[in-house]
C-alpha atoms as a PDB file:
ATOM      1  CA  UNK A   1      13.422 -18.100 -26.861  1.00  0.00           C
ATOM      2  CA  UNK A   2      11.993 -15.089 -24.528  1.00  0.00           C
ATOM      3  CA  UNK A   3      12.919 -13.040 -27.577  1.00  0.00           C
ATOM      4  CA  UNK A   4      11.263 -15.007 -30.136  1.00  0.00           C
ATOM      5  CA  UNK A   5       7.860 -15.621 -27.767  1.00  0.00           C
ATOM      6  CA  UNK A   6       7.492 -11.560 -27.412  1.00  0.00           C
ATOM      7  CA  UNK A   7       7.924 -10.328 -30.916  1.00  0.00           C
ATOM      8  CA  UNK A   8       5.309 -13.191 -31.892  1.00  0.00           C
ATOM      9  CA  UNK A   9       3.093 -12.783 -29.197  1.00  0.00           C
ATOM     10  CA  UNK A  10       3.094  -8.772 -29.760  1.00  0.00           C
ATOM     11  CA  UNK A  11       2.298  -9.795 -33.644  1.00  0.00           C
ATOM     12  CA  UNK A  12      -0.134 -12.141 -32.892  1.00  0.00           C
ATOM     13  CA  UNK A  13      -1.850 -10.702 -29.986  1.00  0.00           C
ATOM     14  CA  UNK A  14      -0.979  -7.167 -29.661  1.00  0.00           C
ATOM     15  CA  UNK A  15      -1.549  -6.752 -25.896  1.00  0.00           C
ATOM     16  CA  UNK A  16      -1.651  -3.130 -24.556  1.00  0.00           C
ATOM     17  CA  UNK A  17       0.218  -1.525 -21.355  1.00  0.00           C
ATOM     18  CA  UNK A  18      -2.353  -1.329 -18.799  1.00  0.00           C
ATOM     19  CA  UNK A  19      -1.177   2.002 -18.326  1.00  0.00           C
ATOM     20  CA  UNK A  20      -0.458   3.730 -21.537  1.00  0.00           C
ATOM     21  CA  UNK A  21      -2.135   1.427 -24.129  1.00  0.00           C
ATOM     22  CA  UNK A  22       0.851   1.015 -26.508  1.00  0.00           C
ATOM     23  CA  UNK A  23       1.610  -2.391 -27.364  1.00  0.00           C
ATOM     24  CA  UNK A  24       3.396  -4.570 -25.444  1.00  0.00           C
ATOM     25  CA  UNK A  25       7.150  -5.038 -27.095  1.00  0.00           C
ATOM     26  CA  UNK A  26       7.882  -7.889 -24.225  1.00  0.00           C
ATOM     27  CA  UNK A  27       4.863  -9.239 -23.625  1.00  0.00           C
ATOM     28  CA  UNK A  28       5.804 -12.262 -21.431  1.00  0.00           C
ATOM     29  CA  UNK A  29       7.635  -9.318 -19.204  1.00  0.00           C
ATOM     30  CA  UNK A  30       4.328  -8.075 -17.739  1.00  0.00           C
ATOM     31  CA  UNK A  31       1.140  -6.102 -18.566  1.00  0.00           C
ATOM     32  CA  UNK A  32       2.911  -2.990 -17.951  1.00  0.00           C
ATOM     33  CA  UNK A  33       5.988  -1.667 -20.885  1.00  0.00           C
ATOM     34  CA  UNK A  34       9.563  -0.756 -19.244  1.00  0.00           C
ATOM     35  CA  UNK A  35       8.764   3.531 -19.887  1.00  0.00           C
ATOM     36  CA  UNK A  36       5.877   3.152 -17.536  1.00  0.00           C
ATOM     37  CA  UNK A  37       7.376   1.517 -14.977  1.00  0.00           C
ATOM     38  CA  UNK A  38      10.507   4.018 -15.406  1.00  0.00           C
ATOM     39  CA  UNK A  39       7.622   7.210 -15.185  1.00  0.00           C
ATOM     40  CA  UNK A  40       6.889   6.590 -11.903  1.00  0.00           C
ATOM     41  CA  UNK A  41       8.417   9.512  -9.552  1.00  0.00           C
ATOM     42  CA  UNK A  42       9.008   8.832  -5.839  1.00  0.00           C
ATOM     43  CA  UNK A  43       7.917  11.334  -3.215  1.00  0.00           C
ATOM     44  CA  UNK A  44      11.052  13.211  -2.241  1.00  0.00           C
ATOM     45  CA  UNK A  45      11.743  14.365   1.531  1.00  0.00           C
ATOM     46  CA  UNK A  46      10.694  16.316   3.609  1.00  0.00           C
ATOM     47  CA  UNK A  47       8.103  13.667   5.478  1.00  0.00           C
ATOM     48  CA  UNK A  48       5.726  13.864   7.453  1.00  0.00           C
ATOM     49  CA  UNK A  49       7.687  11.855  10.133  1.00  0.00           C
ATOM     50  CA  UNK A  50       4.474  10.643  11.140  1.00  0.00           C
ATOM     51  CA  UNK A  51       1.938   9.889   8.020  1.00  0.00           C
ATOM     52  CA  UNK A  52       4.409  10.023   5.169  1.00  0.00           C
ATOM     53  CA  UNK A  53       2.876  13.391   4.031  1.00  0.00           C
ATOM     54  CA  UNK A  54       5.214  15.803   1.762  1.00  0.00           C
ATOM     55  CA  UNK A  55       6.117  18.779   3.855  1.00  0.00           C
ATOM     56  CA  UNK A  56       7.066  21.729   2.284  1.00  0.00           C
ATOM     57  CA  UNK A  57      10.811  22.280   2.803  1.00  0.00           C
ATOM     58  CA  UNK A  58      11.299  24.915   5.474  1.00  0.00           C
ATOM     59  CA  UNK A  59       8.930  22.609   8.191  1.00  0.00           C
ATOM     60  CA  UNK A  60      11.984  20.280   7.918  1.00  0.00           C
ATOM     61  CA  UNK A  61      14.449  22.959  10.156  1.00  0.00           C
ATOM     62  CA  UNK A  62      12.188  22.793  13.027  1.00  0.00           C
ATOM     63  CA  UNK A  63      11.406  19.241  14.896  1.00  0.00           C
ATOM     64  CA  UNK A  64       7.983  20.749  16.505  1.00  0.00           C
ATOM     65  CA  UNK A  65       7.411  20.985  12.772  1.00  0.00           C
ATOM     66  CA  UNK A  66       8.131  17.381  11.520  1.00  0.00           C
ATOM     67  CA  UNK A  67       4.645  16.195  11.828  1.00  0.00           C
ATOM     68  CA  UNK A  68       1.868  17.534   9.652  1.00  0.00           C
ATOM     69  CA  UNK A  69      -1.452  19.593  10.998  1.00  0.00           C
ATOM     70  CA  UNK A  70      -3.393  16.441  10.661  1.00  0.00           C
ATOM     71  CA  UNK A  71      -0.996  14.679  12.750  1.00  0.00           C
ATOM     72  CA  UNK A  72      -0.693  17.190  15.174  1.00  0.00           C
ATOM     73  CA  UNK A  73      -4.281  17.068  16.303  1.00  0.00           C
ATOM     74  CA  UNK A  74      -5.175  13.036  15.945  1.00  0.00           C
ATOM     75  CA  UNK A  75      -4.268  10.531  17.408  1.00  0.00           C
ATOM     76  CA  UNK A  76      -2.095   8.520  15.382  1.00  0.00           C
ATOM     77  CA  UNK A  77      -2.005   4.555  16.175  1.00  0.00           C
ATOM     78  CA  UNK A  78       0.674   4.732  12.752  1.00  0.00           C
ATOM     79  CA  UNK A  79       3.670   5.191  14.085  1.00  0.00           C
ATOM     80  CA  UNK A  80       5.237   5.829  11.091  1.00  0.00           C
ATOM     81  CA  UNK A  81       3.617   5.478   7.309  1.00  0.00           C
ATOM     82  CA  UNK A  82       5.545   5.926   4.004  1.00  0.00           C
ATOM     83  CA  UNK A  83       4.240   5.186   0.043  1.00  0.00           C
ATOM     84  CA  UNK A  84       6.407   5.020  -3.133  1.00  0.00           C
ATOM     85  CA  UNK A  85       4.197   8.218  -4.614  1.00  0.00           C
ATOM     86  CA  UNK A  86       1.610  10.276  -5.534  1.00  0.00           C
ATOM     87  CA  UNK A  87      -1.979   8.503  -6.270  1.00  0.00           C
ATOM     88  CA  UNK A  88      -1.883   9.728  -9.956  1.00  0.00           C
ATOM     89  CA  UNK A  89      -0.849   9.331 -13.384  1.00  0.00           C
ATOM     90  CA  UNK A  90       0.667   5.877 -13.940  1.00  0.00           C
ATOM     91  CA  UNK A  91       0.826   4.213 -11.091  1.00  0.00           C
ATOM     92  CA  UNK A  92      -2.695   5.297 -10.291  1.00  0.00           C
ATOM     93  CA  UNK A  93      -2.937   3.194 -13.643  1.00  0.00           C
ATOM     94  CA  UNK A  94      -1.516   0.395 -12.400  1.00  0.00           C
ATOM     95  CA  UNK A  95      -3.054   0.466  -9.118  1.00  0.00           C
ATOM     96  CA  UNK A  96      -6.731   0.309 -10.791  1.00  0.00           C
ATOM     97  CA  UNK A  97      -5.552  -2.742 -12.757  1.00  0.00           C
ATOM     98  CA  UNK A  98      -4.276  -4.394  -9.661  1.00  0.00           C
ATOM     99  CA  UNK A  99      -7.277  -3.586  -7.512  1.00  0.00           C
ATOM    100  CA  UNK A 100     -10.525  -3.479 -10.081  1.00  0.00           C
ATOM    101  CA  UNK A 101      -9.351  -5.295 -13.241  1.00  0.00           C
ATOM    102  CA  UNK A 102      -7.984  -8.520 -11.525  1.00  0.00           C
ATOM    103  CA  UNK A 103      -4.555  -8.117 -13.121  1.00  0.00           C
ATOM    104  CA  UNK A 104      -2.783  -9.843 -10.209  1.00  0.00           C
ATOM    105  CA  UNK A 105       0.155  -9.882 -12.387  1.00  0.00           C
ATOM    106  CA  UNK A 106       1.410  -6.580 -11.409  1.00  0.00           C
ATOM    107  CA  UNK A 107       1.623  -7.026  -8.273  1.00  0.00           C
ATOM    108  CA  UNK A 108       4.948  -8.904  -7.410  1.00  0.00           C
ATOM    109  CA  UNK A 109       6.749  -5.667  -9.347  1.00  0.00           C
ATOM    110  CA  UNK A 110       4.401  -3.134  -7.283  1.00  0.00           C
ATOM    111  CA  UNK A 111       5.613  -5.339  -4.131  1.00  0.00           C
ATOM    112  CA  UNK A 112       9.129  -4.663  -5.194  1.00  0.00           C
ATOM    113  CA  UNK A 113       8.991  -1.054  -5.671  1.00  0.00           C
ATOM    114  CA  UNK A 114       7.384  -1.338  -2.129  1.00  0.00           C
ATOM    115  CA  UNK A 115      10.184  -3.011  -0.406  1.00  0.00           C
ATOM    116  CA  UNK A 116      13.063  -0.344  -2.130  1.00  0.00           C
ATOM    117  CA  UNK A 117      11.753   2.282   0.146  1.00  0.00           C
ATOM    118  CA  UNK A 118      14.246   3.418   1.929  1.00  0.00           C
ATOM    119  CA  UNK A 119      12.798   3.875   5.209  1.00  0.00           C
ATOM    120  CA  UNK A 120      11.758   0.516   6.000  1.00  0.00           C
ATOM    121  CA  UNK A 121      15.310  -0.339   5.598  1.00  0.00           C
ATOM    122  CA  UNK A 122      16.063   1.823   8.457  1.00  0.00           C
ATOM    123  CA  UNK A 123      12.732   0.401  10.672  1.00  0.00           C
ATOM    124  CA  UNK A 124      12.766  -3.087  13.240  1.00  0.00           C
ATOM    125  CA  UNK A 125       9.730  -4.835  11.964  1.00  0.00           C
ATOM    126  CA  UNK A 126       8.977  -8.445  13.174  1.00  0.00           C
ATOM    127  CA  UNK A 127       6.481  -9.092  10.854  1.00  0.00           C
ATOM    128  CA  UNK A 128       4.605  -8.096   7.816  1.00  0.00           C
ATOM    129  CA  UNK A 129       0.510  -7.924   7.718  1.00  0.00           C
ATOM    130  CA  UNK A 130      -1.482  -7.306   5.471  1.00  0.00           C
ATOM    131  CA  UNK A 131      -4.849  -4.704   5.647  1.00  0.00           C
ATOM    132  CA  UNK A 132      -7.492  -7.253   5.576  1.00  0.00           C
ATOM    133  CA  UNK A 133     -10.378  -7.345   3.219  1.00  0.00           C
ATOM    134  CA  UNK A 134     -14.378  -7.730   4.558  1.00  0.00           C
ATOM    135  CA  UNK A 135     -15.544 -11.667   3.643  1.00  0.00           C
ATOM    136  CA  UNK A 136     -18.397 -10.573   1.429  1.00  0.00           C
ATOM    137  CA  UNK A 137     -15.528  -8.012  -0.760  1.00  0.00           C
ATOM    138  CA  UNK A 138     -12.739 -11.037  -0.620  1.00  0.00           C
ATOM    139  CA  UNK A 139     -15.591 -13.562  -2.174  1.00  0.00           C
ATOM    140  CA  UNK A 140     -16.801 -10.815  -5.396  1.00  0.00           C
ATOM    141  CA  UNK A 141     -13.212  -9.730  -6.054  1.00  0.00           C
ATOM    142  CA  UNK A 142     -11.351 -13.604  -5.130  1.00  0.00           C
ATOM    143  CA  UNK A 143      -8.079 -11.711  -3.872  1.00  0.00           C
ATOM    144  CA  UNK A 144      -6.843  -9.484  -1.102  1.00  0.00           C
ATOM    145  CA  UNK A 145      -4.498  -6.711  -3.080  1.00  0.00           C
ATOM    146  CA  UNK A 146      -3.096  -6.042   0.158  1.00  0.00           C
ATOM    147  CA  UNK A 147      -2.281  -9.463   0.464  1.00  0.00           C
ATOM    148  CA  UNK A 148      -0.573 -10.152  -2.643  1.00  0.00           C
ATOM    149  CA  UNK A 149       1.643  -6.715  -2.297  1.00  0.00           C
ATOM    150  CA  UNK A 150       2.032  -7.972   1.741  1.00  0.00           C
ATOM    151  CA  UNK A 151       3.661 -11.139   0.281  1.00  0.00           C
ATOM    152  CA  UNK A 152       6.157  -9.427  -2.247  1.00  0.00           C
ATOM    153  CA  UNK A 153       7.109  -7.041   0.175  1.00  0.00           C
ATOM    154  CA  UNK A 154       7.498  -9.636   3.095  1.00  0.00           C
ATOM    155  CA  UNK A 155       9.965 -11.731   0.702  1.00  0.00           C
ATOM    156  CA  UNK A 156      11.999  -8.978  -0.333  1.00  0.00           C
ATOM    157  CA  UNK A 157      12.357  -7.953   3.047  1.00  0.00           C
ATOM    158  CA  UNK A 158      13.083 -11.738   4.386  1.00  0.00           C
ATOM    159  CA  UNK A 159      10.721 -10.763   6.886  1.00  0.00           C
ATOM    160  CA  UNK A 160       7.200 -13.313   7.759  1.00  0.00           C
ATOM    161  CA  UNK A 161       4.135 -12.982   7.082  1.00  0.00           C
ATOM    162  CA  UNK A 162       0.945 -13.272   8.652  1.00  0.00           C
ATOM    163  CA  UNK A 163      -1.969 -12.722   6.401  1.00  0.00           C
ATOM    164  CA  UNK A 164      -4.345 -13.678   9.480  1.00  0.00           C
ATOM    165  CA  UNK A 165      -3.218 -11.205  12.156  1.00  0.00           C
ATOM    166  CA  UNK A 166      -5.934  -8.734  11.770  1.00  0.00           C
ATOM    167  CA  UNK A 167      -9.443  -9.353  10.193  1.00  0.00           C
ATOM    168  CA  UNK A 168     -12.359  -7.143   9.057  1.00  0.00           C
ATOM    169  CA  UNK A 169     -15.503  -7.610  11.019  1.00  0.00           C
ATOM    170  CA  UNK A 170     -17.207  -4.646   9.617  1.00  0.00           C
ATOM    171  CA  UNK A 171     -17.926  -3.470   5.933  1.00  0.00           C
ATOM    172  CA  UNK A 172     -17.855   0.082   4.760  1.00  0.00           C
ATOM    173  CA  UNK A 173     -18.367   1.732   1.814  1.00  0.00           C
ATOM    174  CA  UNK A 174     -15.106   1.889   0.051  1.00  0.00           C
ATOM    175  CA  UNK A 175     -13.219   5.272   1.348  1.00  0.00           C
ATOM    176  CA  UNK A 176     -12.460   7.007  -2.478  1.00  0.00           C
ATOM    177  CA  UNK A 177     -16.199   7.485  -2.302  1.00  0.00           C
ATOM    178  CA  UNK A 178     -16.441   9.697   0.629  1.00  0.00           C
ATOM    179  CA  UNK A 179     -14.723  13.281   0.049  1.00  0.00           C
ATOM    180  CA  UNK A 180     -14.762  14.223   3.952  1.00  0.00           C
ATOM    181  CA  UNK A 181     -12.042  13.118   6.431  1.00  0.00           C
ATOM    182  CA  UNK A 182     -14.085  12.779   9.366  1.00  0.00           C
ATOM    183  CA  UNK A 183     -16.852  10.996   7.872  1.00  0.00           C
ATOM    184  CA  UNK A 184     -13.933   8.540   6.340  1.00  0.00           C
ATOM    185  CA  UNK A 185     -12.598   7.678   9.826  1.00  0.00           C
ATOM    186  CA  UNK A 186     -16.319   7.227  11.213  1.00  0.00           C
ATOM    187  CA  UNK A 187     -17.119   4.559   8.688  1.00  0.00           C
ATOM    188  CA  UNK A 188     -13.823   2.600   9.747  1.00  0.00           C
ATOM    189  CA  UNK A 189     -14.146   2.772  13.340  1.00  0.00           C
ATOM    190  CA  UNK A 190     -14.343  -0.584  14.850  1.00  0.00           C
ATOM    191  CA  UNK A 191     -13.913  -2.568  11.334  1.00  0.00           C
ATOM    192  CA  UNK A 192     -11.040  -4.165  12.218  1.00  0.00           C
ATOM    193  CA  UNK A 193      -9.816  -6.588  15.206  1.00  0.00           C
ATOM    194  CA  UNK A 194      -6.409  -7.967  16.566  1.00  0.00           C
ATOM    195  CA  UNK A 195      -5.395 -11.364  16.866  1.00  0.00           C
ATOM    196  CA  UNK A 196      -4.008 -11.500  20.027  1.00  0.00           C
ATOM    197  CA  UNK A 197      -1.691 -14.470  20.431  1.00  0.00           C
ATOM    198  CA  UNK A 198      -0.353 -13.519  16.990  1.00  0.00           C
ATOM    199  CA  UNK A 199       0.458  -9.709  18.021  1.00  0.00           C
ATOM    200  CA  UNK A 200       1.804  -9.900  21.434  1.00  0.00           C
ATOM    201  CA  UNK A 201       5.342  -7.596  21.614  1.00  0.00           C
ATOM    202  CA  UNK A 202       5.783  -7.246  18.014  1.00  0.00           C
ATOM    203  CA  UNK A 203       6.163  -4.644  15.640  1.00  0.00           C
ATOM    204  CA  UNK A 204       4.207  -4.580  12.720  1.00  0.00           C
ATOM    205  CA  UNK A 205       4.493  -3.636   9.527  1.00  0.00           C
ATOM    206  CA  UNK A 206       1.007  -3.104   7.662  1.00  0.00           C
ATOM    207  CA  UNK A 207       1.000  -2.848   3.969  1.00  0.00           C
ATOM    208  CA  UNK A 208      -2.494  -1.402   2.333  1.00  0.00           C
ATOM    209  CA  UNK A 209      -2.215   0.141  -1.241  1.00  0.00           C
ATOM    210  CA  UNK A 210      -3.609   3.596  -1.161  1.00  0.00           C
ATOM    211  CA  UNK A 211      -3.754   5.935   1.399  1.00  0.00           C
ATOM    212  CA  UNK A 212      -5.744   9.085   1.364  1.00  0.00           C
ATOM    213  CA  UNK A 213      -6.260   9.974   4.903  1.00  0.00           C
ATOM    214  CA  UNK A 214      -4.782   7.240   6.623  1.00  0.00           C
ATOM    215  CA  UNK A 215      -8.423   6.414   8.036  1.00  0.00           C
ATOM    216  CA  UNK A 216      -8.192   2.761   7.134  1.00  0.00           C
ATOM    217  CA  UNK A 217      -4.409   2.327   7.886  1.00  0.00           C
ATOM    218  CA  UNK A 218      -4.997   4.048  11.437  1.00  0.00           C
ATOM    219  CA  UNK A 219      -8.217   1.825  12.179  1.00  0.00           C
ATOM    220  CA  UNK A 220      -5.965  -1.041  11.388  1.00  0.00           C
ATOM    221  CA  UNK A 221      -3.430  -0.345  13.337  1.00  0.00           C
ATOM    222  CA  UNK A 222      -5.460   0.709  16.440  1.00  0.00           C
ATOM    223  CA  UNK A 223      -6.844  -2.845  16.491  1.00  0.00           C
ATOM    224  CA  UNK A 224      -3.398  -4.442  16.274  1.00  0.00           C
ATOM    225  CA  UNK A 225      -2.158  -2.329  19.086  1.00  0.00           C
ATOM    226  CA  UNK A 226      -5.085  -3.523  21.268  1.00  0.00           C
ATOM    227  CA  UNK A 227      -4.264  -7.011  20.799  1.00  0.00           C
ATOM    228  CA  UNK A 228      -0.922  -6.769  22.243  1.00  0.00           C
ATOM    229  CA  UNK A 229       0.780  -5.098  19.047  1.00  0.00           C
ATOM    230  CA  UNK A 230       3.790  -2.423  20.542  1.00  0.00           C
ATOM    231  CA  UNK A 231       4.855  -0.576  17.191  1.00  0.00           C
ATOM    232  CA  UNK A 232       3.067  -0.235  13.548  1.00  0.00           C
ATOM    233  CA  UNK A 233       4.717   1.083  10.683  1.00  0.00           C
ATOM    234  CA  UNK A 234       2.898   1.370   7.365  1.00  0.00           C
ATOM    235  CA  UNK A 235       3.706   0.877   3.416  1.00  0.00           C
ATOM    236  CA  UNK A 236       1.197   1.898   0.542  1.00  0.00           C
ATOM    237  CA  UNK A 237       1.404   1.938  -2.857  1.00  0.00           C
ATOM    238  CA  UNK A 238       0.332   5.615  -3.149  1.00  0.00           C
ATOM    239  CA  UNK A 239      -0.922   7.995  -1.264  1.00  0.00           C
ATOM    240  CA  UNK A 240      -2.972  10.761  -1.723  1.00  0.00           C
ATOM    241  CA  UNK A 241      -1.027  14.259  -1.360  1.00  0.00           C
END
């Protein structure tokens, strides 16, 4: 029947990949066609064993080494931040149609390729949180991304979920606007606040979907740390490299 649906629906309605713009062949299997999702590359080790950063291969002999520059001279309320690639090409794609086109429907598959990373098999996380959106951007868009990817990844992972854990009490512009690092971590100072009674002892894992400077993720995660919060890891979509 699935069969018969797709090769009438790609007759009938000709839907495009969100990412290439061929037609859909299995149409009720997504907005996104099987060689897309296949194109996406992972970023390969060396880590940053901080941020997540690629390192280039010979930092990786020498544990004073492990962390990048940036790391090495901020503080870091991230413990430990990973992404499933770089913030181009197709899942950039995909990531635009999440975030600006309201195509929610790609986000239980970016949720899974989330949870296959293989370092947050390796991490004790008591719960999964999501980077919370300002009210006034969560009424013109209707959805947190985070949220949605939050959920996917918290279900893979049979971890919970708390979606209220951290809010935003502070707009900024959005960070892809503003080129300069310091200037990005200004404008996100102080945005965000802890729930205390809901982050007392446990170890967090915040999910966000890009990350260029970790400005955002490390605001975040400052604020959950204050309100009782003893360990955040980190999961994006892509990051910035």
């Amino acid at each position: 029947m699935r069969a018969f649906v797709d090769a009438l629906l790609s007759v009938l309605v000709a839907a495009p990949c969100v990412a290439c713009g061929r037609t859909l062949d299995q149409p009720t299997r997504g907005p996104v066609c099987p060689d897309c999702w296949a194109s996406i590359l992972p970023l390969t080790p060396p880590f940053c064993d901080t941020c997540g950063d690629p390192l280039p291969t010979w930092r990786a002999i020498s544990l004073p080494l492990a962390t990048c520059p940036r790391c090495r001279r901020a503080t870091r309320h991230v413990d430990r931040a990973r992404s499933i690639g770089r913030y181009e090409g197709t899942l950039r794609s995909i990531i635009h149609a999440l975030k600006y086109e309201g195509l929610r429907a790609v986000a239980p598959d970016l949720g899974g390729l989330m949870a296959e990373v293989p370092a947050l098999h390796r991490m004790e996380v008591d719960v999964v949180v999501p980077v919370p959106v300002h009210p006034s951007r969560l009424r013109s868009r209707g959805y947190n991304q985070s949220e949605l990817l939050a959920k996917e990844v918290a279900k893979r992972l049979s971890l919970p979920l708390d979606a209220r854990a951290a809010r935003r009490i502070r707009n900024s512009p959005p960070q892809a606007r503003t080129p300069d690092e310091h200037q990005r971590a200004r404008q996100v100072e102080g945005a965000f606040e802890g729930v205390p009674d809901r982050m007392s002892g446990r170890r967090v894992l915040l999910v966000d979907d890009v990350a260029t400077t970790c400005s955002t993720l490390n605001a975040c995660a400052g604020a959950l740390k204050a309100a009782g919060a003893v360990w955040v890891a980190a999961i994006v979509l892509a990051r910035e490299v």
